[in-house]
Protein backbone atom coordinates (compact mmCIF):
# COMPACT_ATOMS: atom_id res chain seq x y z
CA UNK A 1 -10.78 -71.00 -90.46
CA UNK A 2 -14.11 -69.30 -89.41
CA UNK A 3 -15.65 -70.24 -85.81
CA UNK A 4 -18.07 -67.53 -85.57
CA UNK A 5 -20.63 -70.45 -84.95
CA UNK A 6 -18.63 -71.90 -81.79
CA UNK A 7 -18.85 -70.33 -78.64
CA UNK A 8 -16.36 -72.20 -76.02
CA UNK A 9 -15.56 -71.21 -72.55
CA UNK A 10 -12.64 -72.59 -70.47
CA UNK A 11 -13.33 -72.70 -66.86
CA UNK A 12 -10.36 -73.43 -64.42
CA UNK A 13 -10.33 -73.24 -60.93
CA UNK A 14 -7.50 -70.54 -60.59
CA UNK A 15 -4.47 -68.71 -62.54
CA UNK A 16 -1.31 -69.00 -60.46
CA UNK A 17 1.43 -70.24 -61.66
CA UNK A 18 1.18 -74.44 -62.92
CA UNK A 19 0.73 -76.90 -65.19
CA UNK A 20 -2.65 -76.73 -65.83
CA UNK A 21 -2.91 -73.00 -65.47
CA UNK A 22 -0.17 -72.91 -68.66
CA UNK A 23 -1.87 -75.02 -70.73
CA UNK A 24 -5.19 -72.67 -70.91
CA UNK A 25 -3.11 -69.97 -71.26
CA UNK A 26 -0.79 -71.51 -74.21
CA UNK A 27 -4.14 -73.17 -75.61
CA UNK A 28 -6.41 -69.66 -75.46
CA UNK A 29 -2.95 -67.64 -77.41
CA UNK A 30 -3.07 -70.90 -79.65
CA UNK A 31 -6.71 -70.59 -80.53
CA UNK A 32 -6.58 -66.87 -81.37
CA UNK A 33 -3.99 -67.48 -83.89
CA UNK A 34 -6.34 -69.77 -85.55
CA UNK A 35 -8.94 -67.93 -85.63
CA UNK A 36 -11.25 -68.82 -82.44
CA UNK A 37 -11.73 -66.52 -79.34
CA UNK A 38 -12.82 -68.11 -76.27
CA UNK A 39 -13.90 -66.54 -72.90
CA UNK A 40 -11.56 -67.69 -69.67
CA UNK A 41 -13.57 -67.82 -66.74
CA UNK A 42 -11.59 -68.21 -63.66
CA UNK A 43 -13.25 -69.40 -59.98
CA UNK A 44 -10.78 -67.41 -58.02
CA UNK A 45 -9.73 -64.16 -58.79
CA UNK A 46 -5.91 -62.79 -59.53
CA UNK A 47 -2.90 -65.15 -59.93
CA UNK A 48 0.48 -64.69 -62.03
CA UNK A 49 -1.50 -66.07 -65.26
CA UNK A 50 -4.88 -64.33 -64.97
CA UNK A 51 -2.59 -61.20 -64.73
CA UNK A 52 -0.74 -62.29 -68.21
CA UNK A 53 -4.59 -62.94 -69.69
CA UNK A 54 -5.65 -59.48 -68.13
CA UNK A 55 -2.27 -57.26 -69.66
CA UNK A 56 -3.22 -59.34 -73.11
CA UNK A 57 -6.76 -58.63 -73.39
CA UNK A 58 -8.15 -61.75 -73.56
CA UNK A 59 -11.54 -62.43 -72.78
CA UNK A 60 -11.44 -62.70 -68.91
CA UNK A 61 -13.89 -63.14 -66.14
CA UNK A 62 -13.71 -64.23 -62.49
CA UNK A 63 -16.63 -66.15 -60.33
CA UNK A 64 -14.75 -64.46 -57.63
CA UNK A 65 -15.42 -67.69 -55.43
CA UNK A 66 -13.55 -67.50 -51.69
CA UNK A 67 -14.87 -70.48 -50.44
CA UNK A 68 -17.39 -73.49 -51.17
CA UNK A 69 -19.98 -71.74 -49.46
CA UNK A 70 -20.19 -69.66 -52.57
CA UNK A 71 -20.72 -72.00 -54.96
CA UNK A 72 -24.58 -71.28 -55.16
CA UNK A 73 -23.55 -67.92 -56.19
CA UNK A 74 -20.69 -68.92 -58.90
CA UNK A 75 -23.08 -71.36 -60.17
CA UNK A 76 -25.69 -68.47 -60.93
CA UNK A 77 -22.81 -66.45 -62.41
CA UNK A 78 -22.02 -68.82 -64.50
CA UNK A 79 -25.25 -69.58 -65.73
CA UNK A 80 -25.65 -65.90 -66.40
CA UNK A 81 -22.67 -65.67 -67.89
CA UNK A 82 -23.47 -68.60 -70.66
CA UNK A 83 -26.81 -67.04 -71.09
CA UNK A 84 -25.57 -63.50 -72.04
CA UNK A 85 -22.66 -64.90 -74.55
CA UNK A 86 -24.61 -67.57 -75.61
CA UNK A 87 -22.23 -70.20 -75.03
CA UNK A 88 -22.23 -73.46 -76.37
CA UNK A 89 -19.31 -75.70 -74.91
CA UNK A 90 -18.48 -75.30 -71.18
CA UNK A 91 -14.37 -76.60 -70.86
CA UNK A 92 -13.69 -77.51 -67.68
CA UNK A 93 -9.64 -77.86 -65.99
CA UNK A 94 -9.29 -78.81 -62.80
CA UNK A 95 -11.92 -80.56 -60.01
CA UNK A 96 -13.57 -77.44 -58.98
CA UNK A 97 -14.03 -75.75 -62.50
CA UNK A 98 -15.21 -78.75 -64.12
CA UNK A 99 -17.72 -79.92 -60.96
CA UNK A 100 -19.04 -76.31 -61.37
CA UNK A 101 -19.63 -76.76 -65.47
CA UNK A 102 -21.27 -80.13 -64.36
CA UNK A 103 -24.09 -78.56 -62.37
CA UNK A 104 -24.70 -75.86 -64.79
CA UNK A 105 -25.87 -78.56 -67.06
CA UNK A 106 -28.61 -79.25 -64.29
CA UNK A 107 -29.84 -76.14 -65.02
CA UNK A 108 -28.84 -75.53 -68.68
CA UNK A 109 -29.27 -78.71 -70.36
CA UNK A 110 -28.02 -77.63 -74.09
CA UNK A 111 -24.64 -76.66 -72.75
CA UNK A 112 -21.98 -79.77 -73.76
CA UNK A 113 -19.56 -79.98 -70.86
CA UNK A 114 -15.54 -81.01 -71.38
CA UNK A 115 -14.19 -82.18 -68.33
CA UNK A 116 -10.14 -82.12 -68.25
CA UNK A 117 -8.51 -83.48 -65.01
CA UNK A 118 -4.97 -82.68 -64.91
CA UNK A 119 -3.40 -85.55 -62.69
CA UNK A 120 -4.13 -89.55 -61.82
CA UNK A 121 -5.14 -87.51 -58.20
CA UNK A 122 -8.03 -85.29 -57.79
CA UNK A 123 -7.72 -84.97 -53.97
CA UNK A 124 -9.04 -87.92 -52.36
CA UNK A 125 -12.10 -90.76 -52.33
CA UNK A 126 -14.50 -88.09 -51.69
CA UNK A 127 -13.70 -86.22 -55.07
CA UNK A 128 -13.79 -89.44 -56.93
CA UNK A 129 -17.16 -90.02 -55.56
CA UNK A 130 -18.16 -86.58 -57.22
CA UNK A 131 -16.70 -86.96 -59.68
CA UNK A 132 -18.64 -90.41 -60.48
CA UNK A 133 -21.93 -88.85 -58.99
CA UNK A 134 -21.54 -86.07 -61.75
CA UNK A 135 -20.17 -87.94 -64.45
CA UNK A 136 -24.01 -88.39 -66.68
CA UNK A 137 -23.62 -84.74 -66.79
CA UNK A 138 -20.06 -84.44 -68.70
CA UNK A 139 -20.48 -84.95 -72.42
CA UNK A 140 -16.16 -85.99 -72.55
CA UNK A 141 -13.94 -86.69 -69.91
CA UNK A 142 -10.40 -86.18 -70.43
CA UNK A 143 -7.03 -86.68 -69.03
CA UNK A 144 -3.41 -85.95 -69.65
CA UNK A 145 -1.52 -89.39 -69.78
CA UNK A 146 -2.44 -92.92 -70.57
CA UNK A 147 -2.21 -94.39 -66.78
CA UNK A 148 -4.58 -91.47 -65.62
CA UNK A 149 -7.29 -91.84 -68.12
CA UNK A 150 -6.44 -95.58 -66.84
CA UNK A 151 -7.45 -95.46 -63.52
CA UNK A 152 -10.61 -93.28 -64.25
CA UNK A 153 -12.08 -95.91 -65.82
CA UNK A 154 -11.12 -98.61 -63.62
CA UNK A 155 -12.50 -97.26 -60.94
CA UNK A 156 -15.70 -96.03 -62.45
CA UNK A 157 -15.26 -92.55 -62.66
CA UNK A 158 -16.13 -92.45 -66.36
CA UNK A 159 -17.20 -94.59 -69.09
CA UNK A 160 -14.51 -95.79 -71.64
CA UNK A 161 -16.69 -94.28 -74.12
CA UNK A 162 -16.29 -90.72 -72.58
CA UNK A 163 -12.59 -90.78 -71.77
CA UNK A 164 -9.87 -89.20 -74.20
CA UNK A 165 -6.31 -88.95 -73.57
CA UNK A 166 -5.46 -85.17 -74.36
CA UNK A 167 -1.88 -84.15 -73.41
CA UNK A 168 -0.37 -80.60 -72.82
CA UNK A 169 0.92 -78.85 -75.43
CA UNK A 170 4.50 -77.28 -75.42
CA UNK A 171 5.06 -73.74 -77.72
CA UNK A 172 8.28 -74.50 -79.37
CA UNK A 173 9.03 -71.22 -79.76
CA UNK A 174 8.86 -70.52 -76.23
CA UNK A 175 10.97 -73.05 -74.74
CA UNK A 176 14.03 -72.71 -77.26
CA UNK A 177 17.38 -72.94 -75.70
CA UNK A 178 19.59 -69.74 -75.82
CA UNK A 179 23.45 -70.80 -76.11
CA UNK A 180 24.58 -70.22 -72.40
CA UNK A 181 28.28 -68.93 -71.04
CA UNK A 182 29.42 -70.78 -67.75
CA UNK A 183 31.18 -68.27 -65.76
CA UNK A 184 32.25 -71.39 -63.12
CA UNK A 185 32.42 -75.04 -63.41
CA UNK A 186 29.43 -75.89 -60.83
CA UNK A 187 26.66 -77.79 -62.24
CA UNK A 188 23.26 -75.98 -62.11
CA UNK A 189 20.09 -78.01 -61.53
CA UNK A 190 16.38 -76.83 -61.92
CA UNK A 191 13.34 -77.65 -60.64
CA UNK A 192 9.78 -76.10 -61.77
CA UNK A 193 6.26 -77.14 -60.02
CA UNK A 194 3.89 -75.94 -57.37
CA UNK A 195 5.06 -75.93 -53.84
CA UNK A 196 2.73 -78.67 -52.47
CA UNK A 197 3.21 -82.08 -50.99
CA UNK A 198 2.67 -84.07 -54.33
CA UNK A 199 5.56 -82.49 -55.76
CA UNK A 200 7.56 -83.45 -52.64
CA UNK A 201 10.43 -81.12 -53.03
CA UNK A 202 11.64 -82.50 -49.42
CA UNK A 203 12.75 -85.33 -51.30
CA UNK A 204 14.71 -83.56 -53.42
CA UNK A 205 16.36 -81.38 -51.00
CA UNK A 206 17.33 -84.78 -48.84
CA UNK A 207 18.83 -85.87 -51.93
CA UNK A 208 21.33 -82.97 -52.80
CA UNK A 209 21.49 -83.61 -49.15
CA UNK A 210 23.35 -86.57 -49.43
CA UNK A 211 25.27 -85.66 -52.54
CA UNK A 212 26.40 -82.26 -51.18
CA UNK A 213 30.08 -83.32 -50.23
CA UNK A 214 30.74 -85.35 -53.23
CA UNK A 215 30.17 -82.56 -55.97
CA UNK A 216 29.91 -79.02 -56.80
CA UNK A 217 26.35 -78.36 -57.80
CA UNK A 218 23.07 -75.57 -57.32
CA UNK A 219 19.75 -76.15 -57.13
CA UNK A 220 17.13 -73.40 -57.97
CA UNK A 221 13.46 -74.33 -57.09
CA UNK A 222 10.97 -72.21 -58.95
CA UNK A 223 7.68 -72.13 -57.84
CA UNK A 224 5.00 -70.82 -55.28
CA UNK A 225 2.83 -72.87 -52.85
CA UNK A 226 1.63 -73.93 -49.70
CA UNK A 227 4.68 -75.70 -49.03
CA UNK A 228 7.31 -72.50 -48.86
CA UNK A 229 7.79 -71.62 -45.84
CA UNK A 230 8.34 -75.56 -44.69
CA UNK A 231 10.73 -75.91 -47.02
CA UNK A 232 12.62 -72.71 -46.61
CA UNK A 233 12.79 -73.81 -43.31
CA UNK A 234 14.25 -77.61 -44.19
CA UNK A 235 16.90 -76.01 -46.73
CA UNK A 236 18.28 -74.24 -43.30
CA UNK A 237 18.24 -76.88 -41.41
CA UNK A 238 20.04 -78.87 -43.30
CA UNK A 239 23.14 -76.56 -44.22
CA UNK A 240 22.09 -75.73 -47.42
CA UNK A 241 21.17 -72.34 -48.34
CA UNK A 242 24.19 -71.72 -50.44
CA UNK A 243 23.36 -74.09 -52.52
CA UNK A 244 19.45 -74.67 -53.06
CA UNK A 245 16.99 -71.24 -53.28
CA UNK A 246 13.55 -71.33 -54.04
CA UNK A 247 12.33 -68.33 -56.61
CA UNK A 248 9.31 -67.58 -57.49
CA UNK A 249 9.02 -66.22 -61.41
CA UNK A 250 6.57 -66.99 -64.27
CA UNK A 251 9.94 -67.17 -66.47
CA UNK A 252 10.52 -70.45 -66.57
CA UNK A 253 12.68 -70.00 -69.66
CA UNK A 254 15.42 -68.15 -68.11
CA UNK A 255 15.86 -70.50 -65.37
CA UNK A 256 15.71 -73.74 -68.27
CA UNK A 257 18.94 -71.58 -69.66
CA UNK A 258 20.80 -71.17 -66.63
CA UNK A 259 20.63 -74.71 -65.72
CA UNK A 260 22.81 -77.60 -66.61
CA UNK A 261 19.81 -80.29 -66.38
CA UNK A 262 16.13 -81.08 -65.43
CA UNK A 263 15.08 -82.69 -62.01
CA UNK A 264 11.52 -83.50 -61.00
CA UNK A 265 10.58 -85.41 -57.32
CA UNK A 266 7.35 -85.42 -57.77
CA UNK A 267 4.95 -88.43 -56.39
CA UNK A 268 2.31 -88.10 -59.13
CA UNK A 269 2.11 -86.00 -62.37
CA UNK A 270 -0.69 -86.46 -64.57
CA UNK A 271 1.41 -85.51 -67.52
CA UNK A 272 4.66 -83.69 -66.54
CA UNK A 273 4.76 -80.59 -68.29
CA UNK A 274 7.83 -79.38 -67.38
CA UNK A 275 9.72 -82.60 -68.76
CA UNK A 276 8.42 -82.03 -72.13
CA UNK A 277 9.53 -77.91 -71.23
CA UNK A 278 13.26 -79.18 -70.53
CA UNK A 279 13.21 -81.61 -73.34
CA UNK A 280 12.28 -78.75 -76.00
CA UNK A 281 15.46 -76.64 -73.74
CA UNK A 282 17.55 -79.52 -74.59
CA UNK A 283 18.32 -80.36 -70.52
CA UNK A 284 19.08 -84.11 -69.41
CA UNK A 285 16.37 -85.16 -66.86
CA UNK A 286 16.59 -87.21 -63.52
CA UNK A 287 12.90 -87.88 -62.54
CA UNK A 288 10.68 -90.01 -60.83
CA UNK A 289 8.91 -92.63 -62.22
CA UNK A 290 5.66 -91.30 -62.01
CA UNK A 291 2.44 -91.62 -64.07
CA UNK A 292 4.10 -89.23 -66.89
CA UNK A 293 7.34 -90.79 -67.11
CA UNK A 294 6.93 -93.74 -69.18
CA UNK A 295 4.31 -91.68 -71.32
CA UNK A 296 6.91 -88.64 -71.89
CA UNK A 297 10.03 -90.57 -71.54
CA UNK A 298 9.78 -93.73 -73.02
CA UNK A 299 12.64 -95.86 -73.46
CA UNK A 300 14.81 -93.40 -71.19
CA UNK A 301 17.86 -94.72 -69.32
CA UNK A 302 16.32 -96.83 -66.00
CA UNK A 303 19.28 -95.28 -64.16
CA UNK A 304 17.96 -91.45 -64.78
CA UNK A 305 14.51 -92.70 -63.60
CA UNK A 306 14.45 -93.24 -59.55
CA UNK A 307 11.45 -94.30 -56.91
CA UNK A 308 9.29 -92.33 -55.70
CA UNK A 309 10.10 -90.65 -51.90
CA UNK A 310 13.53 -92.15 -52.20
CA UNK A 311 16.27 -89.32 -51.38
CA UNK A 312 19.07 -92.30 -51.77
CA UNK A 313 17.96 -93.34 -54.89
CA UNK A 314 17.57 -90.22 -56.37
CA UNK A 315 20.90 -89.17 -55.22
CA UNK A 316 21.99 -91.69 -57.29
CA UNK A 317 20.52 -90.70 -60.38
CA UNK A 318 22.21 -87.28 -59.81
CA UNK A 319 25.01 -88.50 -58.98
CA UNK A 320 25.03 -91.01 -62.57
CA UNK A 321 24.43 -87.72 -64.41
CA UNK A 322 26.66 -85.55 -63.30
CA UNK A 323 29.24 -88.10 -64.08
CA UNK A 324 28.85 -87.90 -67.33
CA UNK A 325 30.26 -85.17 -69.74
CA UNK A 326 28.27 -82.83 -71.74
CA UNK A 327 28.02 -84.56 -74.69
CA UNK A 328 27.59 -87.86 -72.84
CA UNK A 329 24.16 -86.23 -71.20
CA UNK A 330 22.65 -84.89 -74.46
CA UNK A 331 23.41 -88.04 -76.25
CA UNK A 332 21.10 -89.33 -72.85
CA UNK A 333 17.55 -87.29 -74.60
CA UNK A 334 18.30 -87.58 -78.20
CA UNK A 335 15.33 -90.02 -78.56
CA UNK A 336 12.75 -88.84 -76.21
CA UNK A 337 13.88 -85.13 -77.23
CA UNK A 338 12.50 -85.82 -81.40
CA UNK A 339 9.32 -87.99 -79.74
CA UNK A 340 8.22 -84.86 -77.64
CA UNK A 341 8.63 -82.22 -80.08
CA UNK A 342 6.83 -84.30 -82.54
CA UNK A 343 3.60 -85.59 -80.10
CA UNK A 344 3.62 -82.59 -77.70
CA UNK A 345 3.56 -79.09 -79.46
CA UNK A 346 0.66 -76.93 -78.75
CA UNK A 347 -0.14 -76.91 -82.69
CA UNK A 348 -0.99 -80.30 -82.75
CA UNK A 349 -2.89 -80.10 -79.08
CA UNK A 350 -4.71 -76.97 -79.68
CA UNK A 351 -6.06 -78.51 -83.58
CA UNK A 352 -6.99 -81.26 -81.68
CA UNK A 353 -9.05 -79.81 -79.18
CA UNK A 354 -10.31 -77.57 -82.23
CA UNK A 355 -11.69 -80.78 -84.11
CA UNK A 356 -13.18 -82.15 -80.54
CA UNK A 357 -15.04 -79.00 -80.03
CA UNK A 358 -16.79 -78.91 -83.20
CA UNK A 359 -17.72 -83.19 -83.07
CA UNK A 360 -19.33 -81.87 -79.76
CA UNK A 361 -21.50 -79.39 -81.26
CA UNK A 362 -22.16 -81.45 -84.14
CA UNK A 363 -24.06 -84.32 -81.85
């Protein structure tokens, strides 16, 4: 299909290695394959995905922002930037990058803005409050899961009119399970996500914690973040560096191949990418029962599912798994496995966001 006519850049806030920061990469390979280039236009320079965009040749550019004081001067960049390429649609992910696309339309009224949060959180009251201060200015809001786009509109952040549930996208061909050789009998668990507090790994580590004398596991962490160094720190305290590392690597594949099963901690998720990764890897999942969960895994087993910031609970949803023999756990995903592969692929998200692009320029 021909989109000469359709001009789209996707701003995001920064490149480094997440959820969000997939997606636009997966969605940008997606959309060259069907025959639409769009610019990437990143706030902060560098990051382990801007470098994939950069050794690709995509169409890249960075606002180079350091702090907020620079905003005037990313906004002008911007502005310049949409003037030169003549862009039409402005596609926001993240607060920053869509806030930013927001005020160009101050300036530039013809631009149509997207704005795609990526989580039920956007940092606190005082981002909600900008967020509903800027909201006339975003032609579609979006979100990743049913109980976000929820509680945007219940508390006023957009009209129901201008809210769309848009999920991630998974690339099948990606995230296809290799056949793996055990070389021991311990059970290998995995973990993928930012290291920040709403992914509370410190849960997680409390709860292999209390399951550490009662079976023979590992635990690899992959990830970078904030967080590192504290939990580095907690996984020697607690007499546990044989058995839990932390790596950081963009090759989130290998580590899905290695591993026995999926666990995620994490206190909010907009969507939960990586469930729908270790579903399409074939893993069994212990998880939290956060705002993804019931969207993703629907109808799972309760007692895979445990409360949030709850080490003994979740100890006991590892310790229910790993109970269980192999064909006992894959027999666990069969369900949720076919509904993921079927709602989540990045064909049907990028063709969607394909057809939502042109009804924008079309009003």
């Amino acid at each position: 299909m021909n989109y000469n006519n359709l001009n789209v850049a996707i701003v995001i806030t920064a490149l480094d290695i997440g959820g969000a920061e997939t997606q636009v990469y997966e969605l940008v390979k997606k959309f060259k394959s069907q025959g639409l280039s769009v610019s990437v236009i990143s706030l902060i320079k560098g990051g382990s995905i801007y470098s994939l965009l950069l050794e690709e040749k995509f169409n890249l550019h960075t606002l180079d922002m350091d702090s907020y004081c620079q905003t005037p001067m990313a906004l002008f960049k911007l502005l310049r930037f949409c003037r030169e390429n003549k862009i039409h649609i402005l596609h926001g992910h993240m607060f920053h990058a869509y806030i930013l696309c927001r005020l160009a339309k101050l300036v530039n009224r013809n631009l149509k803005v997207i704005s795609s949060a990526h989580s039920i959180y956007e940092g606190g009251k005082i981002r909600e409050l900008l967020y509903r201060m800027t909201s006339f200015l975003s032609n579609l809001n979006t979100n990743v899961s049913p109980k976000a786009c929820d509680y945007f509109i219940k508390n006023k952040m957009s009209p129901i009119d201008k809210m769309l549930i848009v999920p991630n996208g998974i690339c099948k061909t990606k995230f296809t399970r290799e056949n793996k050789i055990k070389n021991n009998s311990t059970f290998h668990w995995v973990s993928i996500g930012r290291l920040s507090k709403e992914k509370d790994f410190s849960t997680l580590i409390k709860a292999f914690e209390l399951v550490n004398n009662k079976v023979d596991f590992k635990l690899t962490i992959v990830g970078t973040g904030t967080e590192k160094e504290k939990l580095e720190k907690e996984i020697i305290e607690r007499g546990l560096t044989e058995k839990i590392k932390i790596k950081a690597s963009i090759d989130a594949v290998y580590f899905y191949n290695i591993a026995d099963a999926y666990i995620c901690s994490s206190l909010y998720e907009g969507f939960g990418i990586t469930l729908v990764e270790a579903l399409y890897m074939e893993l069994p999942i212990v998880t939290t029962d956060h705002e993804g969960t019931n969207f993703i895994l629907k109808g799972y087993n309760n007692k895979l599912i445990a409360k949030k910031n709850n080490p003994l609970d979740l100890a006991s949803s590892i310790m229910y798994l790993m109970k269980k023999d192999e064909n006992e756990r894959k027999n666990e995903i069969t369900d949720v496995r076919e509904n993921s592969i079927k709602e989540f692929s990045i064909e049907k998200i990028s063709s969607r966001w394909l057809k939502l692009y042109k009804e924008l320029l079309q009003e």
